[in-house]
N, C-alpha and C. Protein backbone atom coordinates (compact mmCIF):
# COMPACT_ATOMS: atom_id res chain seq x y z
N UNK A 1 -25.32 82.52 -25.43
CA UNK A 1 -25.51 83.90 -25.00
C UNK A 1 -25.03 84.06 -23.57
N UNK A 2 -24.78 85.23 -22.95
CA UNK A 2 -24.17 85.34 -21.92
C UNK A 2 -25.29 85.64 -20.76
N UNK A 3 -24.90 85.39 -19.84
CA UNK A 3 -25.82 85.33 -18.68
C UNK A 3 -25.99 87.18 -18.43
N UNK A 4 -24.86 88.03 -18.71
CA UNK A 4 -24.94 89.03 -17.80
C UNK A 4 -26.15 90.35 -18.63
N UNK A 5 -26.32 91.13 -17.55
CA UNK A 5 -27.92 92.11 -18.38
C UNK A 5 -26.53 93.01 -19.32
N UNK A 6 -27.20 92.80 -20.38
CA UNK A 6 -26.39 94.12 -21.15
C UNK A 6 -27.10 94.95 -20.72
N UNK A 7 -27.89 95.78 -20.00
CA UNK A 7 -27.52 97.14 -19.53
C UNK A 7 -26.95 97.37 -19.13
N UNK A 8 -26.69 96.36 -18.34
CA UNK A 8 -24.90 96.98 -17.40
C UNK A 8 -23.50 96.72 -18.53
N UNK A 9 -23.76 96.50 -19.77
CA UNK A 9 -22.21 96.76 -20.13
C UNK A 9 -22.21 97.92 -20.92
N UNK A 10 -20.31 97.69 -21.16
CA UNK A 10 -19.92 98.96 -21.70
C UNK A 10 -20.37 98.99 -23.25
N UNK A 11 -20.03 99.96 -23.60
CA UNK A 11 -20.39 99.78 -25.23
C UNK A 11 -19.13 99.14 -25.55
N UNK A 12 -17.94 98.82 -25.22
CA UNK A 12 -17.19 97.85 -26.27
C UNK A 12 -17.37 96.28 -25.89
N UNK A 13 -18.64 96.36 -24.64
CA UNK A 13 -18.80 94.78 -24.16
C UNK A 13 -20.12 94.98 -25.09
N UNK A 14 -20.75 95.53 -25.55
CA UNK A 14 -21.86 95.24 -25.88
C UNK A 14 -21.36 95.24 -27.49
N UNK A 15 -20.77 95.83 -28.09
CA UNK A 15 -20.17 95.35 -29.97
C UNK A 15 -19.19 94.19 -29.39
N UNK A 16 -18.55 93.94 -28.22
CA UNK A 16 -18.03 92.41 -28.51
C UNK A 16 -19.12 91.21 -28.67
N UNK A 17 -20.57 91.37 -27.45
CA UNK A 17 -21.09 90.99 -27.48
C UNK A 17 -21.96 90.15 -28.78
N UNK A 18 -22.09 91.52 -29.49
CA UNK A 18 -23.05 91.28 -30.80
C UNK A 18 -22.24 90.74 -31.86
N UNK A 19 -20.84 91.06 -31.86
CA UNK A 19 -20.10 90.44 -33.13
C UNK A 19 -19.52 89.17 -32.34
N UNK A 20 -20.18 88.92 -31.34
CA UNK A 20 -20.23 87.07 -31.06
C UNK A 20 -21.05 86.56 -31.17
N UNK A 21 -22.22 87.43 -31.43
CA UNK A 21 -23.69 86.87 -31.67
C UNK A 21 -24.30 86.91 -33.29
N UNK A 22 -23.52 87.32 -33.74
CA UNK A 22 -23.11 87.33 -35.38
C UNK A 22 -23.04 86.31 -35.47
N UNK A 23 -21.68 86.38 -35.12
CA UNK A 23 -20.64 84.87 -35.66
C UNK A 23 -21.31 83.74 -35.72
N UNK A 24 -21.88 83.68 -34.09
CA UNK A 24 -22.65 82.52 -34.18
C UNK A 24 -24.00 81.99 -34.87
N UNK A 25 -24.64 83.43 -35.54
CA UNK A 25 -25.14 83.11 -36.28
C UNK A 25 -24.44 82.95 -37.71
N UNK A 26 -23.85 83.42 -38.00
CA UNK A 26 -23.54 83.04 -39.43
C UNK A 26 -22.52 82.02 -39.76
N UNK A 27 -22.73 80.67 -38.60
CA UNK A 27 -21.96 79.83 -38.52
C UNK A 27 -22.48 78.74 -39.31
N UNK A 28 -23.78 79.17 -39.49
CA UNK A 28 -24.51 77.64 -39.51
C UNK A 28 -24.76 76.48 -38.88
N UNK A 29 -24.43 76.51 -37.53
CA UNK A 29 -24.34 75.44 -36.95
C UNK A 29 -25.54 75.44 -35.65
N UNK A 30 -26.09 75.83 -36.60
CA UNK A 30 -27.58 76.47 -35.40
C UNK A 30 -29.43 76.22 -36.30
N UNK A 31 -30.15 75.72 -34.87
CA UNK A 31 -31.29 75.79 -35.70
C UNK A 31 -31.82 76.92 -35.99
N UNK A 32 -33.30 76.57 -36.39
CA UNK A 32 -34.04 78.46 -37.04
C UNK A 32 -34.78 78.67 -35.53
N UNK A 33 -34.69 77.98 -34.38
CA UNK A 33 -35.40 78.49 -33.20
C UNK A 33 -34.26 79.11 -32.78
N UNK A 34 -33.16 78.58 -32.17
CA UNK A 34 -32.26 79.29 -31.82
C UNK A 34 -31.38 80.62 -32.80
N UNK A 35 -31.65 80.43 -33.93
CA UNK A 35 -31.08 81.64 -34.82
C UNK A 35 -32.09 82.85 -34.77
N UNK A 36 -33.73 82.55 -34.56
CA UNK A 36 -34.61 83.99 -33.98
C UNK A 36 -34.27 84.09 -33.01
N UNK A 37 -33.82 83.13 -31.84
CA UNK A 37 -33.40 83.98 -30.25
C UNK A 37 -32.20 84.59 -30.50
N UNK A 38 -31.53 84.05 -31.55
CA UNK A 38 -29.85 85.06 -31.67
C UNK A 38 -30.01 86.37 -32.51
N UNK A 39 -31.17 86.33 -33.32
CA UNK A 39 -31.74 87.45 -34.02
C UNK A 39 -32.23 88.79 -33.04
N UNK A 40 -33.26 88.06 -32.30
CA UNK A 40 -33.73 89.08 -31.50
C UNK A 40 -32.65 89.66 -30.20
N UNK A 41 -32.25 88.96 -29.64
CA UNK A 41 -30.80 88.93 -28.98
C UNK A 41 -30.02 90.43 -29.33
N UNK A 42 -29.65 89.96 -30.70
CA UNK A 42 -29.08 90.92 -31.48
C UNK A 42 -29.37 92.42 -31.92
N UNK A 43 -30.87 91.80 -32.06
CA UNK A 43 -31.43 93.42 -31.80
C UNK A 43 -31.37 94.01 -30.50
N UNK A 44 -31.35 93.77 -29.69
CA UNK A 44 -31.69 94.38 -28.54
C UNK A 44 -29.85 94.67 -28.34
N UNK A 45 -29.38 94.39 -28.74
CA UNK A 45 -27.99 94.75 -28.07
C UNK A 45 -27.49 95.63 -29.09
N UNK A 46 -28.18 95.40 -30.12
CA UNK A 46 -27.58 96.88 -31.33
C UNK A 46 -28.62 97.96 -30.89
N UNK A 47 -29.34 97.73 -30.27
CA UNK A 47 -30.53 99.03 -29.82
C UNK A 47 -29.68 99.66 -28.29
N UNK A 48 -28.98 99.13 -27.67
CA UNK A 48 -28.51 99.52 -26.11
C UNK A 48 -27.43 99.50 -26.94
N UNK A 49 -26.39 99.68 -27.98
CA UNK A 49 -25.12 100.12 -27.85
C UNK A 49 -25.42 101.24 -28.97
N UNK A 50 -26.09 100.95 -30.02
CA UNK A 50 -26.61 102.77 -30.60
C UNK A 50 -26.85 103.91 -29.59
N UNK A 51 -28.57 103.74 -27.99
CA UNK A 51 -28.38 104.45 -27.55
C UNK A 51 -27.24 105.04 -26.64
N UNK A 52 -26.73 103.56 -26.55
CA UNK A 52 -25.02 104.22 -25.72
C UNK A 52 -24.28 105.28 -26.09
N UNK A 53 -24.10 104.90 -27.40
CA UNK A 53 -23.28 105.69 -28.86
C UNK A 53 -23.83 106.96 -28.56
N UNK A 54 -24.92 107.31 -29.01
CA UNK A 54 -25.73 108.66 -28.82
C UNK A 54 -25.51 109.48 -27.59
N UNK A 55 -25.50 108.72 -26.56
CA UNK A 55 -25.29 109.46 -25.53
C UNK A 55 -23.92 109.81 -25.11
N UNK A 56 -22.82 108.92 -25.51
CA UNK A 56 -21.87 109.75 -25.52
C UNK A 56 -21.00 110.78 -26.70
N UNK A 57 -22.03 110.66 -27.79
CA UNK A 57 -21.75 111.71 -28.59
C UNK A 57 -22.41 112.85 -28.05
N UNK A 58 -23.06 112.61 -27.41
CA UNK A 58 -23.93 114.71 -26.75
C UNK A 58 -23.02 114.82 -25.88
N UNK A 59 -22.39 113.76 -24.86
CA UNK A 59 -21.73 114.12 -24.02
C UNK A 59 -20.31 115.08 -24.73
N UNK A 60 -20.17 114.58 -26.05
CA UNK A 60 -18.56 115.22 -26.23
C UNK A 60 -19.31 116.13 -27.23
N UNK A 61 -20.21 116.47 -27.90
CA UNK A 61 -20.40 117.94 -28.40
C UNK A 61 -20.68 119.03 -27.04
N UNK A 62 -21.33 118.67 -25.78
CA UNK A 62 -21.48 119.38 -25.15
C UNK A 62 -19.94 119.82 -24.44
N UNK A 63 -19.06 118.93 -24.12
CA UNK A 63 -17.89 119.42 -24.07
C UNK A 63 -17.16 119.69 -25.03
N UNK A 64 -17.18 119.64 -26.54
CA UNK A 64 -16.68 120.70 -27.44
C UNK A 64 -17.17 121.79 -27.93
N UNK A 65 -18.32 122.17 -27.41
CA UNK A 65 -19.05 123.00 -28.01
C UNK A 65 -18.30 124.30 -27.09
N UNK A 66 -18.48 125.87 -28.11
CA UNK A 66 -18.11 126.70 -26.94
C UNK A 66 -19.12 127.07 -25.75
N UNK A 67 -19.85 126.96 -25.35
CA UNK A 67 -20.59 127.05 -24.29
C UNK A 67 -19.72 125.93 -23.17
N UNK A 68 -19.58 124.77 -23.21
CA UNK A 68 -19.02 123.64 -22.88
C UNK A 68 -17.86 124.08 -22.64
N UNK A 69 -17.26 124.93 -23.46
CA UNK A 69 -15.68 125.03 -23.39
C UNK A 69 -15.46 125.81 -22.11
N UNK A 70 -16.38 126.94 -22.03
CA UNK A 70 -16.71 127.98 -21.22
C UNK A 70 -16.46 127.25 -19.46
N UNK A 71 -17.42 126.83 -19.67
CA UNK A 71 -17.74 126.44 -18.29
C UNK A 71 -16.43 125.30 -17.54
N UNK A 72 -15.61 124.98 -18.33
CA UNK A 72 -14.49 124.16 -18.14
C UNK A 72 -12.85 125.20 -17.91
N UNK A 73 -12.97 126.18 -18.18
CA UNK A 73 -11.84 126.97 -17.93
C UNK A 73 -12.27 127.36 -16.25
């Protein structure tokens, strides 16, 4: 696992993140202590790149929306 806080990454560091934390689990080459820390791991980084996701989907309905559009001319 990587040293750095995924709060501070981007959302395409945080799905690189997790589909390395996949991999390594579904390598087999791991015990069942270390495959719950790659489990839980995993959750927490699909929970901070969903709310990422979310937040920049309001960000772009609020700039496609016409109200949004408005205020940009």
């Amino acid at each position: 696992m990587s040293d750095a806080d995924p709060s501070s990454l981007s959302f395409e560091q945080l799905v690189e993140q997790l589909e390395r934390t996949i991999d390594r689990m579904a390598s087999g080459a791991i015990g069942i202590e270390e495959a719950t820390e790659l489990y839980e791991h995993a959750g927490r980084l699909h929970a901070l790149a969903a709310d990422r996701l979310a937040s920049i989907q309001a960000r772009i309905e609020r700039l496609t929306s016409p109200a949004g559009q408005q205020g940009a001319e």
